[in-house]
C-alpha atoms as a PDB file:
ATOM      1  CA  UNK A   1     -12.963 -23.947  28.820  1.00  0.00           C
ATOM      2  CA  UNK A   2     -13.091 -22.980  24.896  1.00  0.00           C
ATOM      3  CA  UNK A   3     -11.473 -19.972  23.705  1.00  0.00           C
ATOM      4  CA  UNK A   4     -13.222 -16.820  23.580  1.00  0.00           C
ATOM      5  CA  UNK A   5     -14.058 -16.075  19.817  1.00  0.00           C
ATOM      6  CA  UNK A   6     -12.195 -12.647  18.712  1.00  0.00           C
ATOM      7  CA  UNK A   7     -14.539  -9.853  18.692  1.00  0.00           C
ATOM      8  CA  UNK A   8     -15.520  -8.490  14.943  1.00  0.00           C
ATOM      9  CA  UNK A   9     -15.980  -4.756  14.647  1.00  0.00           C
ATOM     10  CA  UNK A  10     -18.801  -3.868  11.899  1.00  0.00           C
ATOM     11  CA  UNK A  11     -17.811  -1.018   9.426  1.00  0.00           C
ATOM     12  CA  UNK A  12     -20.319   0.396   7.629  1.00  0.00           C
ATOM     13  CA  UNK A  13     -19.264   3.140   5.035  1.00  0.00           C
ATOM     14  CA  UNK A  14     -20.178   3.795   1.423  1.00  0.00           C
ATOM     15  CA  UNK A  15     -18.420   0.857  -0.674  1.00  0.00           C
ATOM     16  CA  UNK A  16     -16.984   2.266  -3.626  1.00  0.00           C
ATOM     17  CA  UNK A  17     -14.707   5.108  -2.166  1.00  0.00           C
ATOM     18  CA  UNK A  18     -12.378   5.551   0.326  1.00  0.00           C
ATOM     19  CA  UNK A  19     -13.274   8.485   2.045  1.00  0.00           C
ATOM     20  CA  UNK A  20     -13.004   9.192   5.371  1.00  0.00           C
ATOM     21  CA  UNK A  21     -13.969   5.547   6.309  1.00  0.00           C
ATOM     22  CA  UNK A  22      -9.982   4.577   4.720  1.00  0.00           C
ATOM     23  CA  UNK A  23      -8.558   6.424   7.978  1.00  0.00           C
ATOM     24  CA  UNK A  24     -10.608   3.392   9.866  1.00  0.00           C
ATOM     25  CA  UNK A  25     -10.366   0.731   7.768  1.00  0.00           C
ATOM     26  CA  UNK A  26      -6.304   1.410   7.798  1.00  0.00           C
ATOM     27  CA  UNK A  27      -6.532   0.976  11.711  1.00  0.00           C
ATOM     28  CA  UNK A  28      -8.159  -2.351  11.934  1.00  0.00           C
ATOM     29  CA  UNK A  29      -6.358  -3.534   9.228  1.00  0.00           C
ATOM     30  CA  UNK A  30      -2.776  -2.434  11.043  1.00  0.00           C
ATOM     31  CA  UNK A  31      -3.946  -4.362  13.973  1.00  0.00           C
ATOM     32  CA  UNK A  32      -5.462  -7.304  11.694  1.00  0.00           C
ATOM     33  CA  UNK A  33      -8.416  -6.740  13.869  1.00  0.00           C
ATOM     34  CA  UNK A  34     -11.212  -8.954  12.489  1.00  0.00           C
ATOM     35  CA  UNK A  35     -13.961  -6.741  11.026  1.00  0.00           C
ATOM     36  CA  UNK A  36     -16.605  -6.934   8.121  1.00  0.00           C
ATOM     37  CA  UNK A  37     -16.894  -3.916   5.817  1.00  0.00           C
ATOM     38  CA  UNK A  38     -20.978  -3.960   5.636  1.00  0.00           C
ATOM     39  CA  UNK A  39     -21.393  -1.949   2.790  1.00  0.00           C
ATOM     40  CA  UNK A  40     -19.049  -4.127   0.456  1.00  0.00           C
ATOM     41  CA  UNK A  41     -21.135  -7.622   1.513  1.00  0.00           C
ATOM     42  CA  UNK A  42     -24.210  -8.469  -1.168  1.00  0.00           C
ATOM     43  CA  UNK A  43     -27.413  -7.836  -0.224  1.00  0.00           C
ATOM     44  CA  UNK A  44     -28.243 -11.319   0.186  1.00  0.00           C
ATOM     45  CA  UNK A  45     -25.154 -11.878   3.047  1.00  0.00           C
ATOM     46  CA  UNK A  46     -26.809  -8.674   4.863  1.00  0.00           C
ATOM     47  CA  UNK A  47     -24.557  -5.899   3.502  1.00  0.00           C
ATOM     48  CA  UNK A  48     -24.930  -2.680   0.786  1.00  0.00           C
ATOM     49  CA  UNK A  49     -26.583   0.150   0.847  1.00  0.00           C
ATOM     50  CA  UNK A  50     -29.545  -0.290   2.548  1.00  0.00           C
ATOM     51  CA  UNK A  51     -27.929  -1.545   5.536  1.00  0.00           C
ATOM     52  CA  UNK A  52     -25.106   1.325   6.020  1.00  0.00           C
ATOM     53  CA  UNK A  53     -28.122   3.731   5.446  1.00  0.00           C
ATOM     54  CA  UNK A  54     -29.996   1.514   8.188  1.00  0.00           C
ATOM     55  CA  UNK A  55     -27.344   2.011  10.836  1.00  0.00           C
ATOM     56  CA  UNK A  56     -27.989   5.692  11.354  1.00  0.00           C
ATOM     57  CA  UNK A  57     -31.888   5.179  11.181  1.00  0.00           C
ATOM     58  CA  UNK A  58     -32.066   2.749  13.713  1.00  0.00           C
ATOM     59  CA  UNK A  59     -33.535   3.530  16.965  1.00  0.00           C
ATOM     60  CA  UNK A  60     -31.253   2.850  19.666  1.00  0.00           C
ATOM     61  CA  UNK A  61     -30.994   4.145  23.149  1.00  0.00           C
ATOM     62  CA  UNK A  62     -27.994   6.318  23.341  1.00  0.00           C
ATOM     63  CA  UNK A  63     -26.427   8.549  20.458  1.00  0.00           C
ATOM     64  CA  UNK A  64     -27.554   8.093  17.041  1.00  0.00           C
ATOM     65  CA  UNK A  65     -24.618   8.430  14.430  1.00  0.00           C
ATOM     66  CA  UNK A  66     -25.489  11.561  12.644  1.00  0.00           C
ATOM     67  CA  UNK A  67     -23.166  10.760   9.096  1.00  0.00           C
ATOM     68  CA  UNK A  68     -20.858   7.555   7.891  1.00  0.00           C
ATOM     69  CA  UNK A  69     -18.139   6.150   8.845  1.00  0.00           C
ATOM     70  CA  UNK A  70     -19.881   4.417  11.713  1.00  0.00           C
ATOM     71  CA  UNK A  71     -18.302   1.275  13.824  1.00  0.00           C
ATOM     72  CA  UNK A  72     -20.790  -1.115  15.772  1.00  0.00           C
ATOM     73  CA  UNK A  73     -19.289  -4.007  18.180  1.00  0.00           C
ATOM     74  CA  UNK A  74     -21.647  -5.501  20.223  1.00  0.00           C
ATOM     75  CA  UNK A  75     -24.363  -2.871  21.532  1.00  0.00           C
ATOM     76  CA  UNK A  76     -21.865  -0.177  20.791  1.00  0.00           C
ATOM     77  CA  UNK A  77     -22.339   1.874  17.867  1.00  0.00           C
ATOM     78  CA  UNK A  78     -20.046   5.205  17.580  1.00  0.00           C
ATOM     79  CA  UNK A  79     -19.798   7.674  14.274  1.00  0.00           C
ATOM     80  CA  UNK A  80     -16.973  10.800  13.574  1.00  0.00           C
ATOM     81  CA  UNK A  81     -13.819   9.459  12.561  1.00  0.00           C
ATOM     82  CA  UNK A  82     -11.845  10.953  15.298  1.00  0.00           C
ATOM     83  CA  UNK A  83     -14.145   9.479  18.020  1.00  0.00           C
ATOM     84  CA  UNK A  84     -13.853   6.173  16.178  1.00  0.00           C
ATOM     85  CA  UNK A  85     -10.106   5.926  16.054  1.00  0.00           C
ATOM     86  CA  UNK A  86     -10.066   7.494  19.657  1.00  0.00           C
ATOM     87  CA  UNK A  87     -11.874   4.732  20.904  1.00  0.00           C
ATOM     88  CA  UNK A  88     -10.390   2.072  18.759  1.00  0.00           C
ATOM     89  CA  UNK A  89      -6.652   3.180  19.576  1.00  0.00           C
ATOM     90  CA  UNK A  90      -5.917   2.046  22.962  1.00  0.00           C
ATOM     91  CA  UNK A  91      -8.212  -1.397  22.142  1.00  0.00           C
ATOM     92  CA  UNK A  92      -5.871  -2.015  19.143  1.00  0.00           C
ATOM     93  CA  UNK A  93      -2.528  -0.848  20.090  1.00  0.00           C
ATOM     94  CA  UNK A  94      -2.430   2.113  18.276  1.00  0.00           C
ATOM     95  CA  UNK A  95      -2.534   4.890  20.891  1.00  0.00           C
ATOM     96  CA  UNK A  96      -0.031   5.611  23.551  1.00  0.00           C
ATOM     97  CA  UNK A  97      -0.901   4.534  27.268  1.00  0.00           C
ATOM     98  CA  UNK A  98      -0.601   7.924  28.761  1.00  0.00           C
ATOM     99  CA  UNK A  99      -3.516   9.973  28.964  1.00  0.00           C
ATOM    100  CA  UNK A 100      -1.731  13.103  27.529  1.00  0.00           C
ATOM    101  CA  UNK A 101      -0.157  11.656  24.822  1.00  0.00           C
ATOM    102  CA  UNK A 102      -3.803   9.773  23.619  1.00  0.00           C
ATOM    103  CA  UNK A 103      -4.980  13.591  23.590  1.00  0.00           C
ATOM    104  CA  UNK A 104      -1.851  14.633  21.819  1.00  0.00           C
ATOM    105  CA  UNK A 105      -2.402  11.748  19.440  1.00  0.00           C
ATOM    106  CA  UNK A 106      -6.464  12.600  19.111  1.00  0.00           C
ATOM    107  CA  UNK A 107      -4.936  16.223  17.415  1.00  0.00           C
ATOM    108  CA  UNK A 108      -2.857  15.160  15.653  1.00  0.00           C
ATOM    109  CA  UNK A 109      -5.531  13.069  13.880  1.00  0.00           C
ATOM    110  CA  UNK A 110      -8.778  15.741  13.978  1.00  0.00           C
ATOM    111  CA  UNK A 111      -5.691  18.258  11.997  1.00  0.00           C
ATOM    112  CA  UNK A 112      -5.244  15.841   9.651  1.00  0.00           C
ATOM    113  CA  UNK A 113      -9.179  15.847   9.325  1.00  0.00           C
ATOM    114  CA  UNK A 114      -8.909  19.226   8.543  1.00  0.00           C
ATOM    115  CA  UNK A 115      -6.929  18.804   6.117  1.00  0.00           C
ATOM    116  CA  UNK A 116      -8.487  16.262   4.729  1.00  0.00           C
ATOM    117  CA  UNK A 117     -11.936  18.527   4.337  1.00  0.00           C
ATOM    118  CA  UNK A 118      -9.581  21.226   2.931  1.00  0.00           C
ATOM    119  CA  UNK A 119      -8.833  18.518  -0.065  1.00  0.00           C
ATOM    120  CA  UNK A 120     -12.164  18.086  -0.333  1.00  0.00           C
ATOM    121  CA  UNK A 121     -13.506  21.341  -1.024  1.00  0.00           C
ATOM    122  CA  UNK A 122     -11.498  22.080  -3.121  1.00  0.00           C
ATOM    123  CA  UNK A 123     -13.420  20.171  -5.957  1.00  0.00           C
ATOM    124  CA  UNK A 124     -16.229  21.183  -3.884  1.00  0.00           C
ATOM    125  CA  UNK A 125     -16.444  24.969  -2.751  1.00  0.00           C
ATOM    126  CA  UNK A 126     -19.896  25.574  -2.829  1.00  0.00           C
ATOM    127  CA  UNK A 127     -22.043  22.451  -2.082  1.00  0.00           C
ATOM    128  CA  UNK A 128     -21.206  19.178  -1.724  1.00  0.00           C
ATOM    129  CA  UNK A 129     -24.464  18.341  -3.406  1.00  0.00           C
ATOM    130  CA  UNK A 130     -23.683  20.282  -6.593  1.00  0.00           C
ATOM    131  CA  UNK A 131     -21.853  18.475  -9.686  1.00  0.00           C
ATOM    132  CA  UNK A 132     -18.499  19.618  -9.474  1.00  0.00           C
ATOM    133  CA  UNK A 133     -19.034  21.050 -13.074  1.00  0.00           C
ATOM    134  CA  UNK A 134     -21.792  23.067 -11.511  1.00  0.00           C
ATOM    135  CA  UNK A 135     -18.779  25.084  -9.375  1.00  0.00           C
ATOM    136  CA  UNK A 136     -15.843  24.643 -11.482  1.00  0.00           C
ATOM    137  CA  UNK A 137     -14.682  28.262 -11.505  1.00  0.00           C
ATOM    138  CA  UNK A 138     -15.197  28.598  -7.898  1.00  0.00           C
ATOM    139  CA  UNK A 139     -12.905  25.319  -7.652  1.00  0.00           C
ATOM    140  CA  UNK A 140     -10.122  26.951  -9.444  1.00  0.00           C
ATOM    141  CA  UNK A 141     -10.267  29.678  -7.378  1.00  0.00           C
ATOM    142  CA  UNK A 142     -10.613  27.226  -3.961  1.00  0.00           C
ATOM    143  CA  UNK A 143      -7.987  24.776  -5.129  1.00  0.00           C
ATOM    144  CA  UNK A 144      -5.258  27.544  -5.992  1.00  0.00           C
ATOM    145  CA  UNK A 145      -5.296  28.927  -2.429  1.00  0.00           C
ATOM    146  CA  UNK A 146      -5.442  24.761  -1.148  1.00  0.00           C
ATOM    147  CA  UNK A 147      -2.122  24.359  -3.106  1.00  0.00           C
ATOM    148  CA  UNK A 148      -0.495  27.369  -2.433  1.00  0.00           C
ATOM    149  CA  UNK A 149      -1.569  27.994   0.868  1.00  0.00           C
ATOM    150  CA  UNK A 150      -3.132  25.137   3.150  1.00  0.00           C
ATOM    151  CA  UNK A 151      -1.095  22.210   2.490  1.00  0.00           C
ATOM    152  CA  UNK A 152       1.835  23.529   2.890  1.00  0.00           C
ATOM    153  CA  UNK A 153       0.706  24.728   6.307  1.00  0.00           C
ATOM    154  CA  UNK A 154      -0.399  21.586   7.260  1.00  0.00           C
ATOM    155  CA  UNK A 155       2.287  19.687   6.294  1.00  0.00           C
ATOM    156  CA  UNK A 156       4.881  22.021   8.062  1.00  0.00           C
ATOM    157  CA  UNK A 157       2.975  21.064  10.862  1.00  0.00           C
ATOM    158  CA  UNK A 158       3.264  17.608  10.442  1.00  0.00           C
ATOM    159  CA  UNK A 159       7.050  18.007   9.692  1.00  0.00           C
ATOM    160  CA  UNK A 160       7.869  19.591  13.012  1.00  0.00           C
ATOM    161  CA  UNK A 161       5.836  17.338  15.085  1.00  0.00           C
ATOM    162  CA  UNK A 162       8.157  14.495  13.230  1.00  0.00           C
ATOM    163  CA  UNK A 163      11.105  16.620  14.200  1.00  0.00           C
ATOM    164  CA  UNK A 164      10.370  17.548  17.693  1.00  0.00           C
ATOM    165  CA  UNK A 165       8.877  14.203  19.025  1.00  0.00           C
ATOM    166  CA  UNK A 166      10.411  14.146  22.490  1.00  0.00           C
ATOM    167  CA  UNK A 167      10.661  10.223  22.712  1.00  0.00           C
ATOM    168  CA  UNK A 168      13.471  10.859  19.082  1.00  0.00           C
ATOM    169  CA  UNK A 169      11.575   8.133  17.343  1.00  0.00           C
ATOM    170  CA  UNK A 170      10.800   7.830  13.459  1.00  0.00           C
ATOM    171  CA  UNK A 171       6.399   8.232  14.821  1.00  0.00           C
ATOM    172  CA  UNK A 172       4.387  11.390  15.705  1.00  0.00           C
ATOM    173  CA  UNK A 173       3.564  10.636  18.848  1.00  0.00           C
ATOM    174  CA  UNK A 174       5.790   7.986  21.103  1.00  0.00           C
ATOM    175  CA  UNK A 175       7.953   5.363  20.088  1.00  0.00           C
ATOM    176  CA  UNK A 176       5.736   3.444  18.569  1.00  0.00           C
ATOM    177  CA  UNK A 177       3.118   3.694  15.580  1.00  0.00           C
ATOM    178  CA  UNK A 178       0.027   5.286  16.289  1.00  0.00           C
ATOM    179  CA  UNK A 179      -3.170   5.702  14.322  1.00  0.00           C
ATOM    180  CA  UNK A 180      -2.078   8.990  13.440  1.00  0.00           C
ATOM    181  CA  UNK A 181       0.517   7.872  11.904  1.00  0.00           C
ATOM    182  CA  UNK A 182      -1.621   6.347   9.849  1.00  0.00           C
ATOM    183  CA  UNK A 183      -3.696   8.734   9.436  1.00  0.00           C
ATOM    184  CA  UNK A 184      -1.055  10.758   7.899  1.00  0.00           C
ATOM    185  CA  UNK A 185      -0.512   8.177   5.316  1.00  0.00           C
ATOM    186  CA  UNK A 186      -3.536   8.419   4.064  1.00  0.00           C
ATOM    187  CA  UNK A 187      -3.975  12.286   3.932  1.00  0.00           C
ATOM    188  CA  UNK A 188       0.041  12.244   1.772  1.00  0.00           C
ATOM    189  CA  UNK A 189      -1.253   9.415  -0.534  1.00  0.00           C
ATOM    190  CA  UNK A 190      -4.256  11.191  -1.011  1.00  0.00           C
ATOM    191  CA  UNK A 191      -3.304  14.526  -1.467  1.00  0.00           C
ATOM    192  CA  UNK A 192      -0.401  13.111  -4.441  1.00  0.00           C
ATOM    193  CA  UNK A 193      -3.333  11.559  -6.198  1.00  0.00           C
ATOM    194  CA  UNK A 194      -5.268  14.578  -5.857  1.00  0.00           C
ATOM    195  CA  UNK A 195      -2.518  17.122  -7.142  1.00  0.00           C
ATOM    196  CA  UNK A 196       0.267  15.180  -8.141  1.00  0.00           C
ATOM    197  CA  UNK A 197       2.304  18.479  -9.774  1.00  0.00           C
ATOM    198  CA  UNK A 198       2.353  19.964  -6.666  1.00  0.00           C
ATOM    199  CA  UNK A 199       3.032  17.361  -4.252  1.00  0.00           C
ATOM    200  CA  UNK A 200       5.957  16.654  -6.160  1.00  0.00           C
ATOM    201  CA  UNK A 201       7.555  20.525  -5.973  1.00  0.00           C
ATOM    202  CA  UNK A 202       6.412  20.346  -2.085  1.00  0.00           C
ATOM    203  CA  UNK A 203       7.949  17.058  -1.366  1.00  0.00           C
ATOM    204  CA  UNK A 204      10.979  18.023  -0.483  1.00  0.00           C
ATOM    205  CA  UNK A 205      10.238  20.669   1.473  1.00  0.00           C
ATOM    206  CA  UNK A 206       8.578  17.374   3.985  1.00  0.00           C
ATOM    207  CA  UNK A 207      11.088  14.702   4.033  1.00  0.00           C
ATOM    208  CA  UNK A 208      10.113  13.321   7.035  1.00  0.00           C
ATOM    209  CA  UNK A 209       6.098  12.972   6.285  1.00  0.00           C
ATOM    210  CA  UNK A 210       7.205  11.148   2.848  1.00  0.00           C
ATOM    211  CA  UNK A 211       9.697   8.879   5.204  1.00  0.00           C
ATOM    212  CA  UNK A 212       6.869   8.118   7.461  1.00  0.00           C
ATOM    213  CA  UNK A 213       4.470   7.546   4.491  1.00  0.00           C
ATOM    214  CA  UNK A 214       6.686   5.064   3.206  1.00  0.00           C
ATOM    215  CA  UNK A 215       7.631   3.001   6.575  1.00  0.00           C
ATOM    216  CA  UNK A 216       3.842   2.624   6.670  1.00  0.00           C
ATOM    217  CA  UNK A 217       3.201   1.496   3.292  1.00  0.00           C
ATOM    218  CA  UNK A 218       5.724  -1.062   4.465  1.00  0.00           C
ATOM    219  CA  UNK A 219       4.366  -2.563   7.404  1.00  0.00           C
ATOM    220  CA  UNK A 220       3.577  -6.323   6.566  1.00  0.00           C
ATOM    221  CA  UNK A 221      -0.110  -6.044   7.038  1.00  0.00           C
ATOM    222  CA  UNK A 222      -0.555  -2.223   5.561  1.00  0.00           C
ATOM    223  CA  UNK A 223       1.539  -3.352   2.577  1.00  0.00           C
ATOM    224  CA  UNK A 224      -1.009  -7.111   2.174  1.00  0.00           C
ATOM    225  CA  UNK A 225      -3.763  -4.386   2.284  1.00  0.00           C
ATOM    226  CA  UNK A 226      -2.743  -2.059   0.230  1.00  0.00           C
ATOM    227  CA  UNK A 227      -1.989  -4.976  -2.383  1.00  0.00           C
ATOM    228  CA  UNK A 228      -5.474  -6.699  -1.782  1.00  0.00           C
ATOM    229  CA  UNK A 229      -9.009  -5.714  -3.326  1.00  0.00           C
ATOM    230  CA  UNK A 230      -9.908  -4.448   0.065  1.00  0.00           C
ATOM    231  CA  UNK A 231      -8.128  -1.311  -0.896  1.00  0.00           C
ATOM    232  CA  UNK A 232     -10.517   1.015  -3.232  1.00  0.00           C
ATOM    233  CA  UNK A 233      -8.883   2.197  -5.168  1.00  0.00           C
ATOM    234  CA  UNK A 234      -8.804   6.382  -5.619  1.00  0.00           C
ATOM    235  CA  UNK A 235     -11.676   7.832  -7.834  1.00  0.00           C
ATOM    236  CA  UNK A 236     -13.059  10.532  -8.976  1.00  0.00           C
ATOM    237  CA  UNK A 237     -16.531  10.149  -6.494  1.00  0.00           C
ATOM    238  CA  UNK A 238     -14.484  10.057  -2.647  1.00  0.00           C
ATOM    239  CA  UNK A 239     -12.947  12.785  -1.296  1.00  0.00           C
ATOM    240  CA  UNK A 240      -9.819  13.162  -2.856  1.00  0.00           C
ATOM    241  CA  UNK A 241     -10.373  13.778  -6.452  1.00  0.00           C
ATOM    242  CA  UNK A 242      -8.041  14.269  -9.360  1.00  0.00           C
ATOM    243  CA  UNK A 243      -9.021  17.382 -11.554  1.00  0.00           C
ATOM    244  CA  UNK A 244      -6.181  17.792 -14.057  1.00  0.00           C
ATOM    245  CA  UNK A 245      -6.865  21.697 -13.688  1.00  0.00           C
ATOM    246  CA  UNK A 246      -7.023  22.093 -10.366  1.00  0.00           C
ATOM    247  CA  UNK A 247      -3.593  20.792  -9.514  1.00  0.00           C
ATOM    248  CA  UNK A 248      -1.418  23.980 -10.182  1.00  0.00           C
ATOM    249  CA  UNK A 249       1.672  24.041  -9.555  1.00  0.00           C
ATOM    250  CA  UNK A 250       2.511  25.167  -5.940  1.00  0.00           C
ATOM    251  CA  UNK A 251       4.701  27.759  -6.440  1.00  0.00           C
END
């Protein structure tokens, strides 16, 4: 009897930014789950635009994904991030096998979400379909409270869950590494891009969250990713941005 051929999970995200399809791509990559990121294929091999923009106008019986990042294997099709990775973690082994700490690990990940839309509006107060030079005084204003107020609320957050994990282990949930974890990673690398100054004053202030962002970036097939053009690289069009202005220093 042959082998049964590994399943392939379909991404389909924009293909020149990170954004909140990284948290995802991080996951399957961690697990070197075999997947195709649809929007990065050429038209011709059934990828770009056109076809992530065709996965949430398809009809389908069952939910429709309402917004991008969405994940398709087989018949099943599911959108939101945190519903994605939810679903993905126990199938990849990045989610612990008891109910509560799944939940636990789900909160973790939807507060780092928050965070994560905190980042972005700062650059983007008003509208996210305004120029940011159309709101650039409003982002000054947005950004200074970010810095001086929300990430370091966040991250204290982070910190203690580090601290008080009840299993003593280096993760935030369990003894193992979760997709939170990795989740994490993302939101510290992309908040020093975003406002390098202040990142560095705060960093000490979270040793444990830049401990845990550097065991990840370590992990054999996070660090071959990381290294590879699979990795976008941080821009100025996904949702961590670097505005030279709005990084002020956090204290």
């Amino acid at each position: 009897m042959a082998d049964a051929k590994p399943e392939r999970y379909e991404l389909y995200y924009w293909p020149t930014i990170q954004g909140r399809g990284e948290f995802v791509r991080l996951a399957l990559e961690e697990a070197g789950a075999e997947y195709v990121d649809v929007g990065r294929l050429s038209g011709k091999e059934g990828g770009g635009e056109d076809s992530i923009q065709g996965i949430l106008e398809e009809r389908r019986r069952g939910p429709r994904p309402f917004a991008l990042p969405a994940l398709k294997l087989g018949d099943t099709v599911l959108s939101q991030t945190g519903a994605i990775l939810h679903w993905l973690g126990p199938r990849l082994g990045l989610a612990p096998p008891d109910e509560d700490g799944r939940a636990w690990t789900l909160e973790l990940a939807l507060t780092v979400a928050d965070l994560v839309t905190e980042a972005h509006d700062a650059h983007h107060p008003i509208a996210s379909g305004l120029y940011y030079e159309d709101q650039r005084e409003e982002a000054r204003r947005r950004a200074a409270d970010v810095v001086a107020s929300r990430i370091p609320r966040f991250m204290a957050h982070f910190e203690a869950a580090l601290h008080e994990n009840p299993a003593g282990s280096d993760y935030l949930v369990g003894d193992e590494l979760t997709y939170a974890d990795l989740s994490l990673f993302q939101l510290v690398s992309g908040l020093e891009y975003a406002f390098p100054r202040a990142m560095k004053v705060l960093s000490s202030e979270y040793p444990l969250c830049l401990a845990l962002q550097a065991r990840v970036a370590g992990r054999p097939r996070i660090a071959a990713y990381l290294a590879s053009p699979r990795r976008i690289p941080f821009n100025e069009m996904g949702i961590f941005r670097h505005y030279d202005e709005l990084d002020a220093p956090a204290r």
